[in-house]
N, C-alpha and C. Protein backbone atom coordinates (compact mmCIF):
# COMPACT_ATOMS: atom_id res chain seq x y z
N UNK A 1 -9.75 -9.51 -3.90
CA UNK A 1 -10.08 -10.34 -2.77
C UNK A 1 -9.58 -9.68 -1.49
N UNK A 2 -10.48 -9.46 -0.19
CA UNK A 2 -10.02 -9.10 0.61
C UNK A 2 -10.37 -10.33 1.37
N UNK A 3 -9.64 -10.09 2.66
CA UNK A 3 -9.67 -10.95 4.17
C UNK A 3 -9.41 -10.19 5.28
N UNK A 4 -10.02 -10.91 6.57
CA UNK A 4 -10.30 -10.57 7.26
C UNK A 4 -10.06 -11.34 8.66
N UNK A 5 -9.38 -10.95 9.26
CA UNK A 5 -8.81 -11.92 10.62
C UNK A 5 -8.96 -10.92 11.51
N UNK A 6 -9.90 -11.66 12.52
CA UNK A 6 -9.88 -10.38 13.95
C UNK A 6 -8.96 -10.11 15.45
N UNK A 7 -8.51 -11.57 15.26
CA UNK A 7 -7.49 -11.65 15.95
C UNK A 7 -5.74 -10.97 15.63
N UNK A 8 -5.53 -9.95 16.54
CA UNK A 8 -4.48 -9.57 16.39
C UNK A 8 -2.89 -10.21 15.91
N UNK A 9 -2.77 -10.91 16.82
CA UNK A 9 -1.56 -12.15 17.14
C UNK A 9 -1.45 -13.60 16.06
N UNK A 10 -2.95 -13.37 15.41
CA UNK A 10 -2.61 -14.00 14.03
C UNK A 10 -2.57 -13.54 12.68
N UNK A 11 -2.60 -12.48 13.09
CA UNK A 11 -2.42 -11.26 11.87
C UNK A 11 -0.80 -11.22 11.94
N UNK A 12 -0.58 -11.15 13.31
CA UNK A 12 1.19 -10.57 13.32
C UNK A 12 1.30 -11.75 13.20
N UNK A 13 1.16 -13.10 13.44
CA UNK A 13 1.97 -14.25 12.81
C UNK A 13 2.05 -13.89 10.94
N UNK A 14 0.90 -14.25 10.75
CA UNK A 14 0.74 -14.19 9.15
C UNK A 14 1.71 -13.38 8.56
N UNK A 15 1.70 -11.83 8.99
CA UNK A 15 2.58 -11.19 9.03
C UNK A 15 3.46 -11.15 8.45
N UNK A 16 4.52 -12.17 9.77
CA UNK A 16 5.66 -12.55 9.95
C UNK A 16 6.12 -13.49 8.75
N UNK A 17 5.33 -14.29 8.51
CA UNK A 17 5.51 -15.60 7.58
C UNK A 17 5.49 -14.68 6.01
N UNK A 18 4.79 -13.98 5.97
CA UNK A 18 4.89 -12.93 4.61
C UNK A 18 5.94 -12.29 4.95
N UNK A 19 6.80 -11.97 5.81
CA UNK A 19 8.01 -11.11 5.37
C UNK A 19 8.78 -11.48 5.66
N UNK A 20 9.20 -13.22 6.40
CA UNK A 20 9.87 -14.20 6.19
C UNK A 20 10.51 -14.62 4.61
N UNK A 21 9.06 -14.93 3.93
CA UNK A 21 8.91 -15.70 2.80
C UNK A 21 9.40 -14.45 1.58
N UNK A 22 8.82 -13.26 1.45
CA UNK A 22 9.13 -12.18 1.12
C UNK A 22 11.06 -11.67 0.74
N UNK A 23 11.63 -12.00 2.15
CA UNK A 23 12.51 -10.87 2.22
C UNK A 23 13.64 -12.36 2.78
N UNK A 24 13.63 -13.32 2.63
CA UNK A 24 14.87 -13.95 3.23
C UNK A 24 15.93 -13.83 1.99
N UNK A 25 17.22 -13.64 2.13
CA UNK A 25 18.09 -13.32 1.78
C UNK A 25 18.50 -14.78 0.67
N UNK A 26 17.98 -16.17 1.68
CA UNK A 26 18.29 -16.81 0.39
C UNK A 26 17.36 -18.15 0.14
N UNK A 27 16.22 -17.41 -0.68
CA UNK A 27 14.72 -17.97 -0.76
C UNK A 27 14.85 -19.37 -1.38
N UNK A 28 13.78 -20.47 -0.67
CA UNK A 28 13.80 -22.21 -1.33
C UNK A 28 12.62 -21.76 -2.50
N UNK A 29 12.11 -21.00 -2.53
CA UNK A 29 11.19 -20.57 -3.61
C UNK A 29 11.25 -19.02 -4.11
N UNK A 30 11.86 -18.63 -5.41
CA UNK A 30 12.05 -17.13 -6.05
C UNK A 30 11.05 -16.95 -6.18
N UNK A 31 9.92 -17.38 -6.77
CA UNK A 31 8.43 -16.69 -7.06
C UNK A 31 7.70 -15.93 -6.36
N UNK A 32 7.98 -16.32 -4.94
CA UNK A 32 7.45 -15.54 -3.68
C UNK A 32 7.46 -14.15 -3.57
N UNK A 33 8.29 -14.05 -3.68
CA UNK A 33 8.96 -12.60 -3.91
C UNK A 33 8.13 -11.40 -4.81
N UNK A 34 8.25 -12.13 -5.78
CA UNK A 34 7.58 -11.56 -7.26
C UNK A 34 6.08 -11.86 -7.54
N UNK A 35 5.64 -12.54 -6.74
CA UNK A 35 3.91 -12.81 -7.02
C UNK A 35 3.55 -11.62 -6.58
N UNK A 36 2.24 -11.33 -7.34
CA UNK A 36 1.26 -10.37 -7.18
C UNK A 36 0.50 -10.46 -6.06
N UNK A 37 -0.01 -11.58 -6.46
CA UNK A 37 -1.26 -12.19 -5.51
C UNK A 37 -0.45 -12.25 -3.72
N UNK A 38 0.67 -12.71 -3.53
CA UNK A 38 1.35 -12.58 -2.12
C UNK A 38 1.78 -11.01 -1.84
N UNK A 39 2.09 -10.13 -2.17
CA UNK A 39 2.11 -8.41 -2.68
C UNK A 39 1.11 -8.57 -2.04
N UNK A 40 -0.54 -8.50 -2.69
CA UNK A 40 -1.64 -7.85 -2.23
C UNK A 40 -1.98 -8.60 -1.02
N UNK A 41 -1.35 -9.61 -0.66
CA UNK A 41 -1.96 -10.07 0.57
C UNK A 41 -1.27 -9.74 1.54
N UNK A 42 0.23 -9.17 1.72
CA UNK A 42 0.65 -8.98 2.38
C UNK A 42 0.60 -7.31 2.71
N UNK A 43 -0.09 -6.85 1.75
CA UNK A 43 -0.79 -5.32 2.04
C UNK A 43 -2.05 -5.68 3.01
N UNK A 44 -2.71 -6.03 2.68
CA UNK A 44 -3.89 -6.42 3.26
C UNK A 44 -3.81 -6.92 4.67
N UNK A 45 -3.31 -7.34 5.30
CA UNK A 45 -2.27 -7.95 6.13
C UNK A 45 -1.74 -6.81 7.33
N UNK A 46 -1.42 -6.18 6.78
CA UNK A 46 -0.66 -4.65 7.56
C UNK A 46 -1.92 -3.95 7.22
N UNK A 47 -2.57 -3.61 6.40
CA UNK A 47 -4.07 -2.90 6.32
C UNK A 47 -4.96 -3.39 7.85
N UNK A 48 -4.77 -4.42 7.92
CA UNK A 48 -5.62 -5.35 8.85
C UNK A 48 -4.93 -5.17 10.33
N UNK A 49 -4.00 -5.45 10.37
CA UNK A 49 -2.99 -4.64 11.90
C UNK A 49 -3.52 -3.33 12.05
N UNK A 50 -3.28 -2.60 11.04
CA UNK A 50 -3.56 -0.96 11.53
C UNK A 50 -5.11 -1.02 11.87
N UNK A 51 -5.79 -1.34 10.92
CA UNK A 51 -7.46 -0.93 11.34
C UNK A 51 -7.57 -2.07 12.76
N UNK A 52 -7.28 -2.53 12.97
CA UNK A 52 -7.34 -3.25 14.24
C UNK A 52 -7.07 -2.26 15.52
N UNK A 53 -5.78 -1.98 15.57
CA UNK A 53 -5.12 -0.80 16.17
C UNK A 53 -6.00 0.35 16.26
N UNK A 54 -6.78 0.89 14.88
CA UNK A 54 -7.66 1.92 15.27
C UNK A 54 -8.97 1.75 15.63
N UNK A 55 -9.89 0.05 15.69
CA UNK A 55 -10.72 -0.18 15.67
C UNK A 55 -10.98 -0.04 17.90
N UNK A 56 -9.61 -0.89 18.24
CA UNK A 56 -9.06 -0.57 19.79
C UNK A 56 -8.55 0.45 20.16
N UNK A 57 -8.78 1.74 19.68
CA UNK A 57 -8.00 2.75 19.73
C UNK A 57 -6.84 2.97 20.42
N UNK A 58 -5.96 2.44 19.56
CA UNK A 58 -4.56 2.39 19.80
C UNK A 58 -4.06 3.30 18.55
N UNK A 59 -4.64 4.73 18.65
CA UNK A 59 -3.80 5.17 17.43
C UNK A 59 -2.23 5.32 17.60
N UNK A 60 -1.76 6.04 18.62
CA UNK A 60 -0.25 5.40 18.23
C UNK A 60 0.28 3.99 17.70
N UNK A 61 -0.06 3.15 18.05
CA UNK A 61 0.43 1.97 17.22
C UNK A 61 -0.14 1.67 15.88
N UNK A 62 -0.98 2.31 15.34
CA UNK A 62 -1.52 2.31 14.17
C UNK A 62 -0.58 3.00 13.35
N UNK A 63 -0.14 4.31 13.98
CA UNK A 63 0.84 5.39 13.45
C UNK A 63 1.89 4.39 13.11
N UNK A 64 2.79 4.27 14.80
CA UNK A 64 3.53 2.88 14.55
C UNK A 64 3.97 2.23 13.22
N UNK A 65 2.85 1.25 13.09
CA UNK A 65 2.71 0.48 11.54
C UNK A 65 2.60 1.57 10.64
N UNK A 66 2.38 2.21 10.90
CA UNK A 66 2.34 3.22 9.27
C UNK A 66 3.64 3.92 9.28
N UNK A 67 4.21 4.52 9.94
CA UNK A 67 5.52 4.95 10.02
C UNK A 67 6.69 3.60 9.51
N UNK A 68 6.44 2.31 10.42
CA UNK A 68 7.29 1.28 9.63
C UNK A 68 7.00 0.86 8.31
N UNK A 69 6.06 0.75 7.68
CA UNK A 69 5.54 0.77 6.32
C UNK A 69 6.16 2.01 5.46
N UNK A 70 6.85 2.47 5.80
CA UNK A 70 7.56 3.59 4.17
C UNK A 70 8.80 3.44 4.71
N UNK A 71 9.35 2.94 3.14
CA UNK A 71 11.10 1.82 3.22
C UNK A 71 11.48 2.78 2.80
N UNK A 72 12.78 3.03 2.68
CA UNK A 72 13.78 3.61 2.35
C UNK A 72 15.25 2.62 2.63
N UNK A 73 16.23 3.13 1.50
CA UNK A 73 17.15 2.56 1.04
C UNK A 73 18.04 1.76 2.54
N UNK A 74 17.90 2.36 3.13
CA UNK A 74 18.45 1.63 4.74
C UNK A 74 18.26 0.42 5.46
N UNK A 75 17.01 -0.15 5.14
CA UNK A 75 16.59 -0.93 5.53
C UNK A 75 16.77 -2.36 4.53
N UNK A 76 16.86 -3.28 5.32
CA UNK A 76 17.32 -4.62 5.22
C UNK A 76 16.90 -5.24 3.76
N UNK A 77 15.46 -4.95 4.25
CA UNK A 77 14.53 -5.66 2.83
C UNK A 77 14.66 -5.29 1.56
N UNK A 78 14.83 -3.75 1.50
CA UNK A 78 15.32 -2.97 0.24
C UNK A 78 16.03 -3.53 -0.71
N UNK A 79 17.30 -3.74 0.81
CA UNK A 79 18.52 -4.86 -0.04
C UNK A 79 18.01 -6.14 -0.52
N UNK A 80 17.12 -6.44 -0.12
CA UNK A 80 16.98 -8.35 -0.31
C UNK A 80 15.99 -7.88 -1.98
N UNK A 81 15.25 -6.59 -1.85
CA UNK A 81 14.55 -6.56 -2.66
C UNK A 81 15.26 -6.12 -4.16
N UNK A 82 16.42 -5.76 -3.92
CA UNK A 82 17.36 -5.04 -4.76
C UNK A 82 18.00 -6.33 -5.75
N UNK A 83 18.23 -7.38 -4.63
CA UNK A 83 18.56 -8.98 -5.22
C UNK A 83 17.50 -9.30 -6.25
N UNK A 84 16.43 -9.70 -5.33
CA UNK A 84 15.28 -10.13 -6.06
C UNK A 84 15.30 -9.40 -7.63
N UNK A 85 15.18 -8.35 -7.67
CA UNK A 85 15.34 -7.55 -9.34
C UNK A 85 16.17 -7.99 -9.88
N UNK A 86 17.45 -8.42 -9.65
CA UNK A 86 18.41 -8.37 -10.33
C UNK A 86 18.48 -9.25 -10.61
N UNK A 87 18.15 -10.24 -10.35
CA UNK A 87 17.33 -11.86 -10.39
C UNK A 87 16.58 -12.18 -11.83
N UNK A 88 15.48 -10.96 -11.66
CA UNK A 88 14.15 -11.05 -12.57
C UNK A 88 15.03 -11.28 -14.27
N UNK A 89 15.21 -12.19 -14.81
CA UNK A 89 15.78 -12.52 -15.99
C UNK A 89 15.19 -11.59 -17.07
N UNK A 90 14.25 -10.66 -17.19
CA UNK A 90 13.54 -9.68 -18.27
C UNK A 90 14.16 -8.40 -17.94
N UNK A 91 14.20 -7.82 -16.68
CA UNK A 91 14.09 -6.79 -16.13
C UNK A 91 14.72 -5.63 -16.97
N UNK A 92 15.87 -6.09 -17.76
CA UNK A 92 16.43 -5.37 -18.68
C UNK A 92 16.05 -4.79 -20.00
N UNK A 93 14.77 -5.84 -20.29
CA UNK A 93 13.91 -5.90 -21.62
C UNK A 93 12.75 -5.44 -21.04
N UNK A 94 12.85 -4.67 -19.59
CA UNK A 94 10.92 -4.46 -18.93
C UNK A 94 11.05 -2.54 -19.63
N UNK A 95 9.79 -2.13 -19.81
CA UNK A 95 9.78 -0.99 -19.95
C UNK A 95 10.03 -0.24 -18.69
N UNK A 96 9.88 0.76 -18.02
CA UNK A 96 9.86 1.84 -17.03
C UNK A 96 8.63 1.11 -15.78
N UNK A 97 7.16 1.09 -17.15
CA UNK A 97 6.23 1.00 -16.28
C UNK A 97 6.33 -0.63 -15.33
N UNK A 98 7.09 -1.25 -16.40
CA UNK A 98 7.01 -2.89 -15.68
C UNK A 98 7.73 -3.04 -15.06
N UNK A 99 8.55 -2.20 -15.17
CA UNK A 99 9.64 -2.21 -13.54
C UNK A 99 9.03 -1.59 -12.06
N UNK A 100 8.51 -0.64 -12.53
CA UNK A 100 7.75 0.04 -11.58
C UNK A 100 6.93 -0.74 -11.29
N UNK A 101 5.84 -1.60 -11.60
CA UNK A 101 5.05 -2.34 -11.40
C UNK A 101 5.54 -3.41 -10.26
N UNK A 102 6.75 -4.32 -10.87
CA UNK A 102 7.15 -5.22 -10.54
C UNK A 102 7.93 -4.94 -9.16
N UNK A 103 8.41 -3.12 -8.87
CA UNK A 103 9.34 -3.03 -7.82
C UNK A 103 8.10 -2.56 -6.45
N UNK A 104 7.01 -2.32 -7.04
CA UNK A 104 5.81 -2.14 -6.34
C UNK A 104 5.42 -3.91 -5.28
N UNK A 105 5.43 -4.48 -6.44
CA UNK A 105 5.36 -6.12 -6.11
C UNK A 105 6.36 -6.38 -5.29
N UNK A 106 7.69 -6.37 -5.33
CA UNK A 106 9.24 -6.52 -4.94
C UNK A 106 8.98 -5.49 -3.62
N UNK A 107 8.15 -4.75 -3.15
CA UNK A 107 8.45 -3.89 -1.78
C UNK A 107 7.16 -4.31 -0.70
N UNK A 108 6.55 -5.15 -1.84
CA UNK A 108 5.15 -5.02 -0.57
C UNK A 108 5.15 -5.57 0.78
N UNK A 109 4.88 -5.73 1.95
CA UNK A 109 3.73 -4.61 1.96
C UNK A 109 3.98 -3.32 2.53
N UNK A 110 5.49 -2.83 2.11
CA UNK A 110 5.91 -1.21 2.48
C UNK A 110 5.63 -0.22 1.29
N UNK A 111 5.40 0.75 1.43
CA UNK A 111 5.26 1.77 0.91
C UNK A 111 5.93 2.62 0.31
N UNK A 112 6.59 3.65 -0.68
CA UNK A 112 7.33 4.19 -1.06
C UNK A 112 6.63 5.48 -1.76
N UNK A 113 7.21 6.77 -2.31
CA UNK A 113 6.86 7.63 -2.97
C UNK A 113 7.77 7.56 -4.16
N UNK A 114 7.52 8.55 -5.21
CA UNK A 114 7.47 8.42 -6.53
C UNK A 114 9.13 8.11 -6.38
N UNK A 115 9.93 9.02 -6.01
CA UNK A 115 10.87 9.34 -5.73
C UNK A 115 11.76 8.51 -5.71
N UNK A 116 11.27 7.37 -4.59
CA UNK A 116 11.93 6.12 -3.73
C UNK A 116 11.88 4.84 -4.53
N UNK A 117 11.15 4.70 -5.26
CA UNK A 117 10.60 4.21 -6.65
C UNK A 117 11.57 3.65 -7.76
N UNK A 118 11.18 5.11 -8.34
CA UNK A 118 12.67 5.68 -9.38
C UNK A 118 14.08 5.48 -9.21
N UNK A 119 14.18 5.65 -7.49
CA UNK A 119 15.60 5.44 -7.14
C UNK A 119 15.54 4.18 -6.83
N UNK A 120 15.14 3.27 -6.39
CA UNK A 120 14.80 1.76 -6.58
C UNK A 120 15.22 1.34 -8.01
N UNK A 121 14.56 1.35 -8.73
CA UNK A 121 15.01 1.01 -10.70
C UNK A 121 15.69 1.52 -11.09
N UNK A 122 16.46 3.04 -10.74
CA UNK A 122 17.74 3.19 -10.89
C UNK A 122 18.69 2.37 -10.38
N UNK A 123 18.94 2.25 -9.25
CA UNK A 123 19.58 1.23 -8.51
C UNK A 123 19.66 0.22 -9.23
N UNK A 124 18.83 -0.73 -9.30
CA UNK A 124 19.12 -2.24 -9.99
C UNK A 124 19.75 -1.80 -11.35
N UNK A 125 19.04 -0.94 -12.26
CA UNK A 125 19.73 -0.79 -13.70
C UNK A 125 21.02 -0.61 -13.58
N UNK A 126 21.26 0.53 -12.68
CA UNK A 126 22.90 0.62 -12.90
C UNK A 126 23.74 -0.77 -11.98
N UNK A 127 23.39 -1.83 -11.09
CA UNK A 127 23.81 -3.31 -10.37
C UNK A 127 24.08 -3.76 -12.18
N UNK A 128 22.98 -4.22 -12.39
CA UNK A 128 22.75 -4.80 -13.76
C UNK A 128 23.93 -4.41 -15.09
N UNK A 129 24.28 -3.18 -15.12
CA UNK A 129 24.64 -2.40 -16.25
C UNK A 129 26.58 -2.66 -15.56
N UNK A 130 26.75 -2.90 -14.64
CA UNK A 130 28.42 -3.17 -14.02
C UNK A 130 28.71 -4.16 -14.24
């Protein structure tokens, strides 16, 4: 399912409310976090900011959003997302791939490489394993 909002300023609300709901430190609902279906919408979401940005040719701010879209361990959400795993009551019984899956879900709608990933599910295993 895709969507489509042409207005800028309700894209960045929506946004906002996805990485509100996403990343608050101490959520009235855990599922949020971990749904799929809120993941792909909140890709879609920042997909929709940028092509906006390039549709007004504003490629620097397109860059912008794409430069803030790849997390690394520094940033705020990482941590909130680091909770969230450690949370996930299976995570210990998940294979490689369902962690990966699930830490894909647990970062959206930022971006990561293989790398950042791995060191993500390392991270929680060894939280988990102390």
């Amino acid at each position: 399912m895709t969507f489509q909002v042409a207005d800028y300023y309700k894209l960045l609300a929506l946004h906002r409310a996805f990485m509100e709901a996403k990343f608050t430190p101490l959520p009235n609902d855990q599922d949020i976090a971990g749904s799929p279906f809120i993941a792909e919408m909140a890709h879609q979401v920042v997909d929709n900011l940028i092509q906006l940005q390039i549709e007004q040719g504003n490629a620097e701010e397109a860059e912008a959003w794409n430069k803030w879209r790849q997390i690394d361990p520094s940033r705020r959400e990482w941590g909130v997302a680091l909770t969230r795993a450690q949370e996930a009551g299976n995570w210990v019984h998940w294979t490689n791939q369902e962690k990966l899956h699930y830490t894909q879900i647990l970062l959206s709608p930022f971006q990561a490489d293989n790398h950042l990933l791995e060191l993500f599910i390392t991270s929680v295993d060894d939280l988990l394993t102390k």
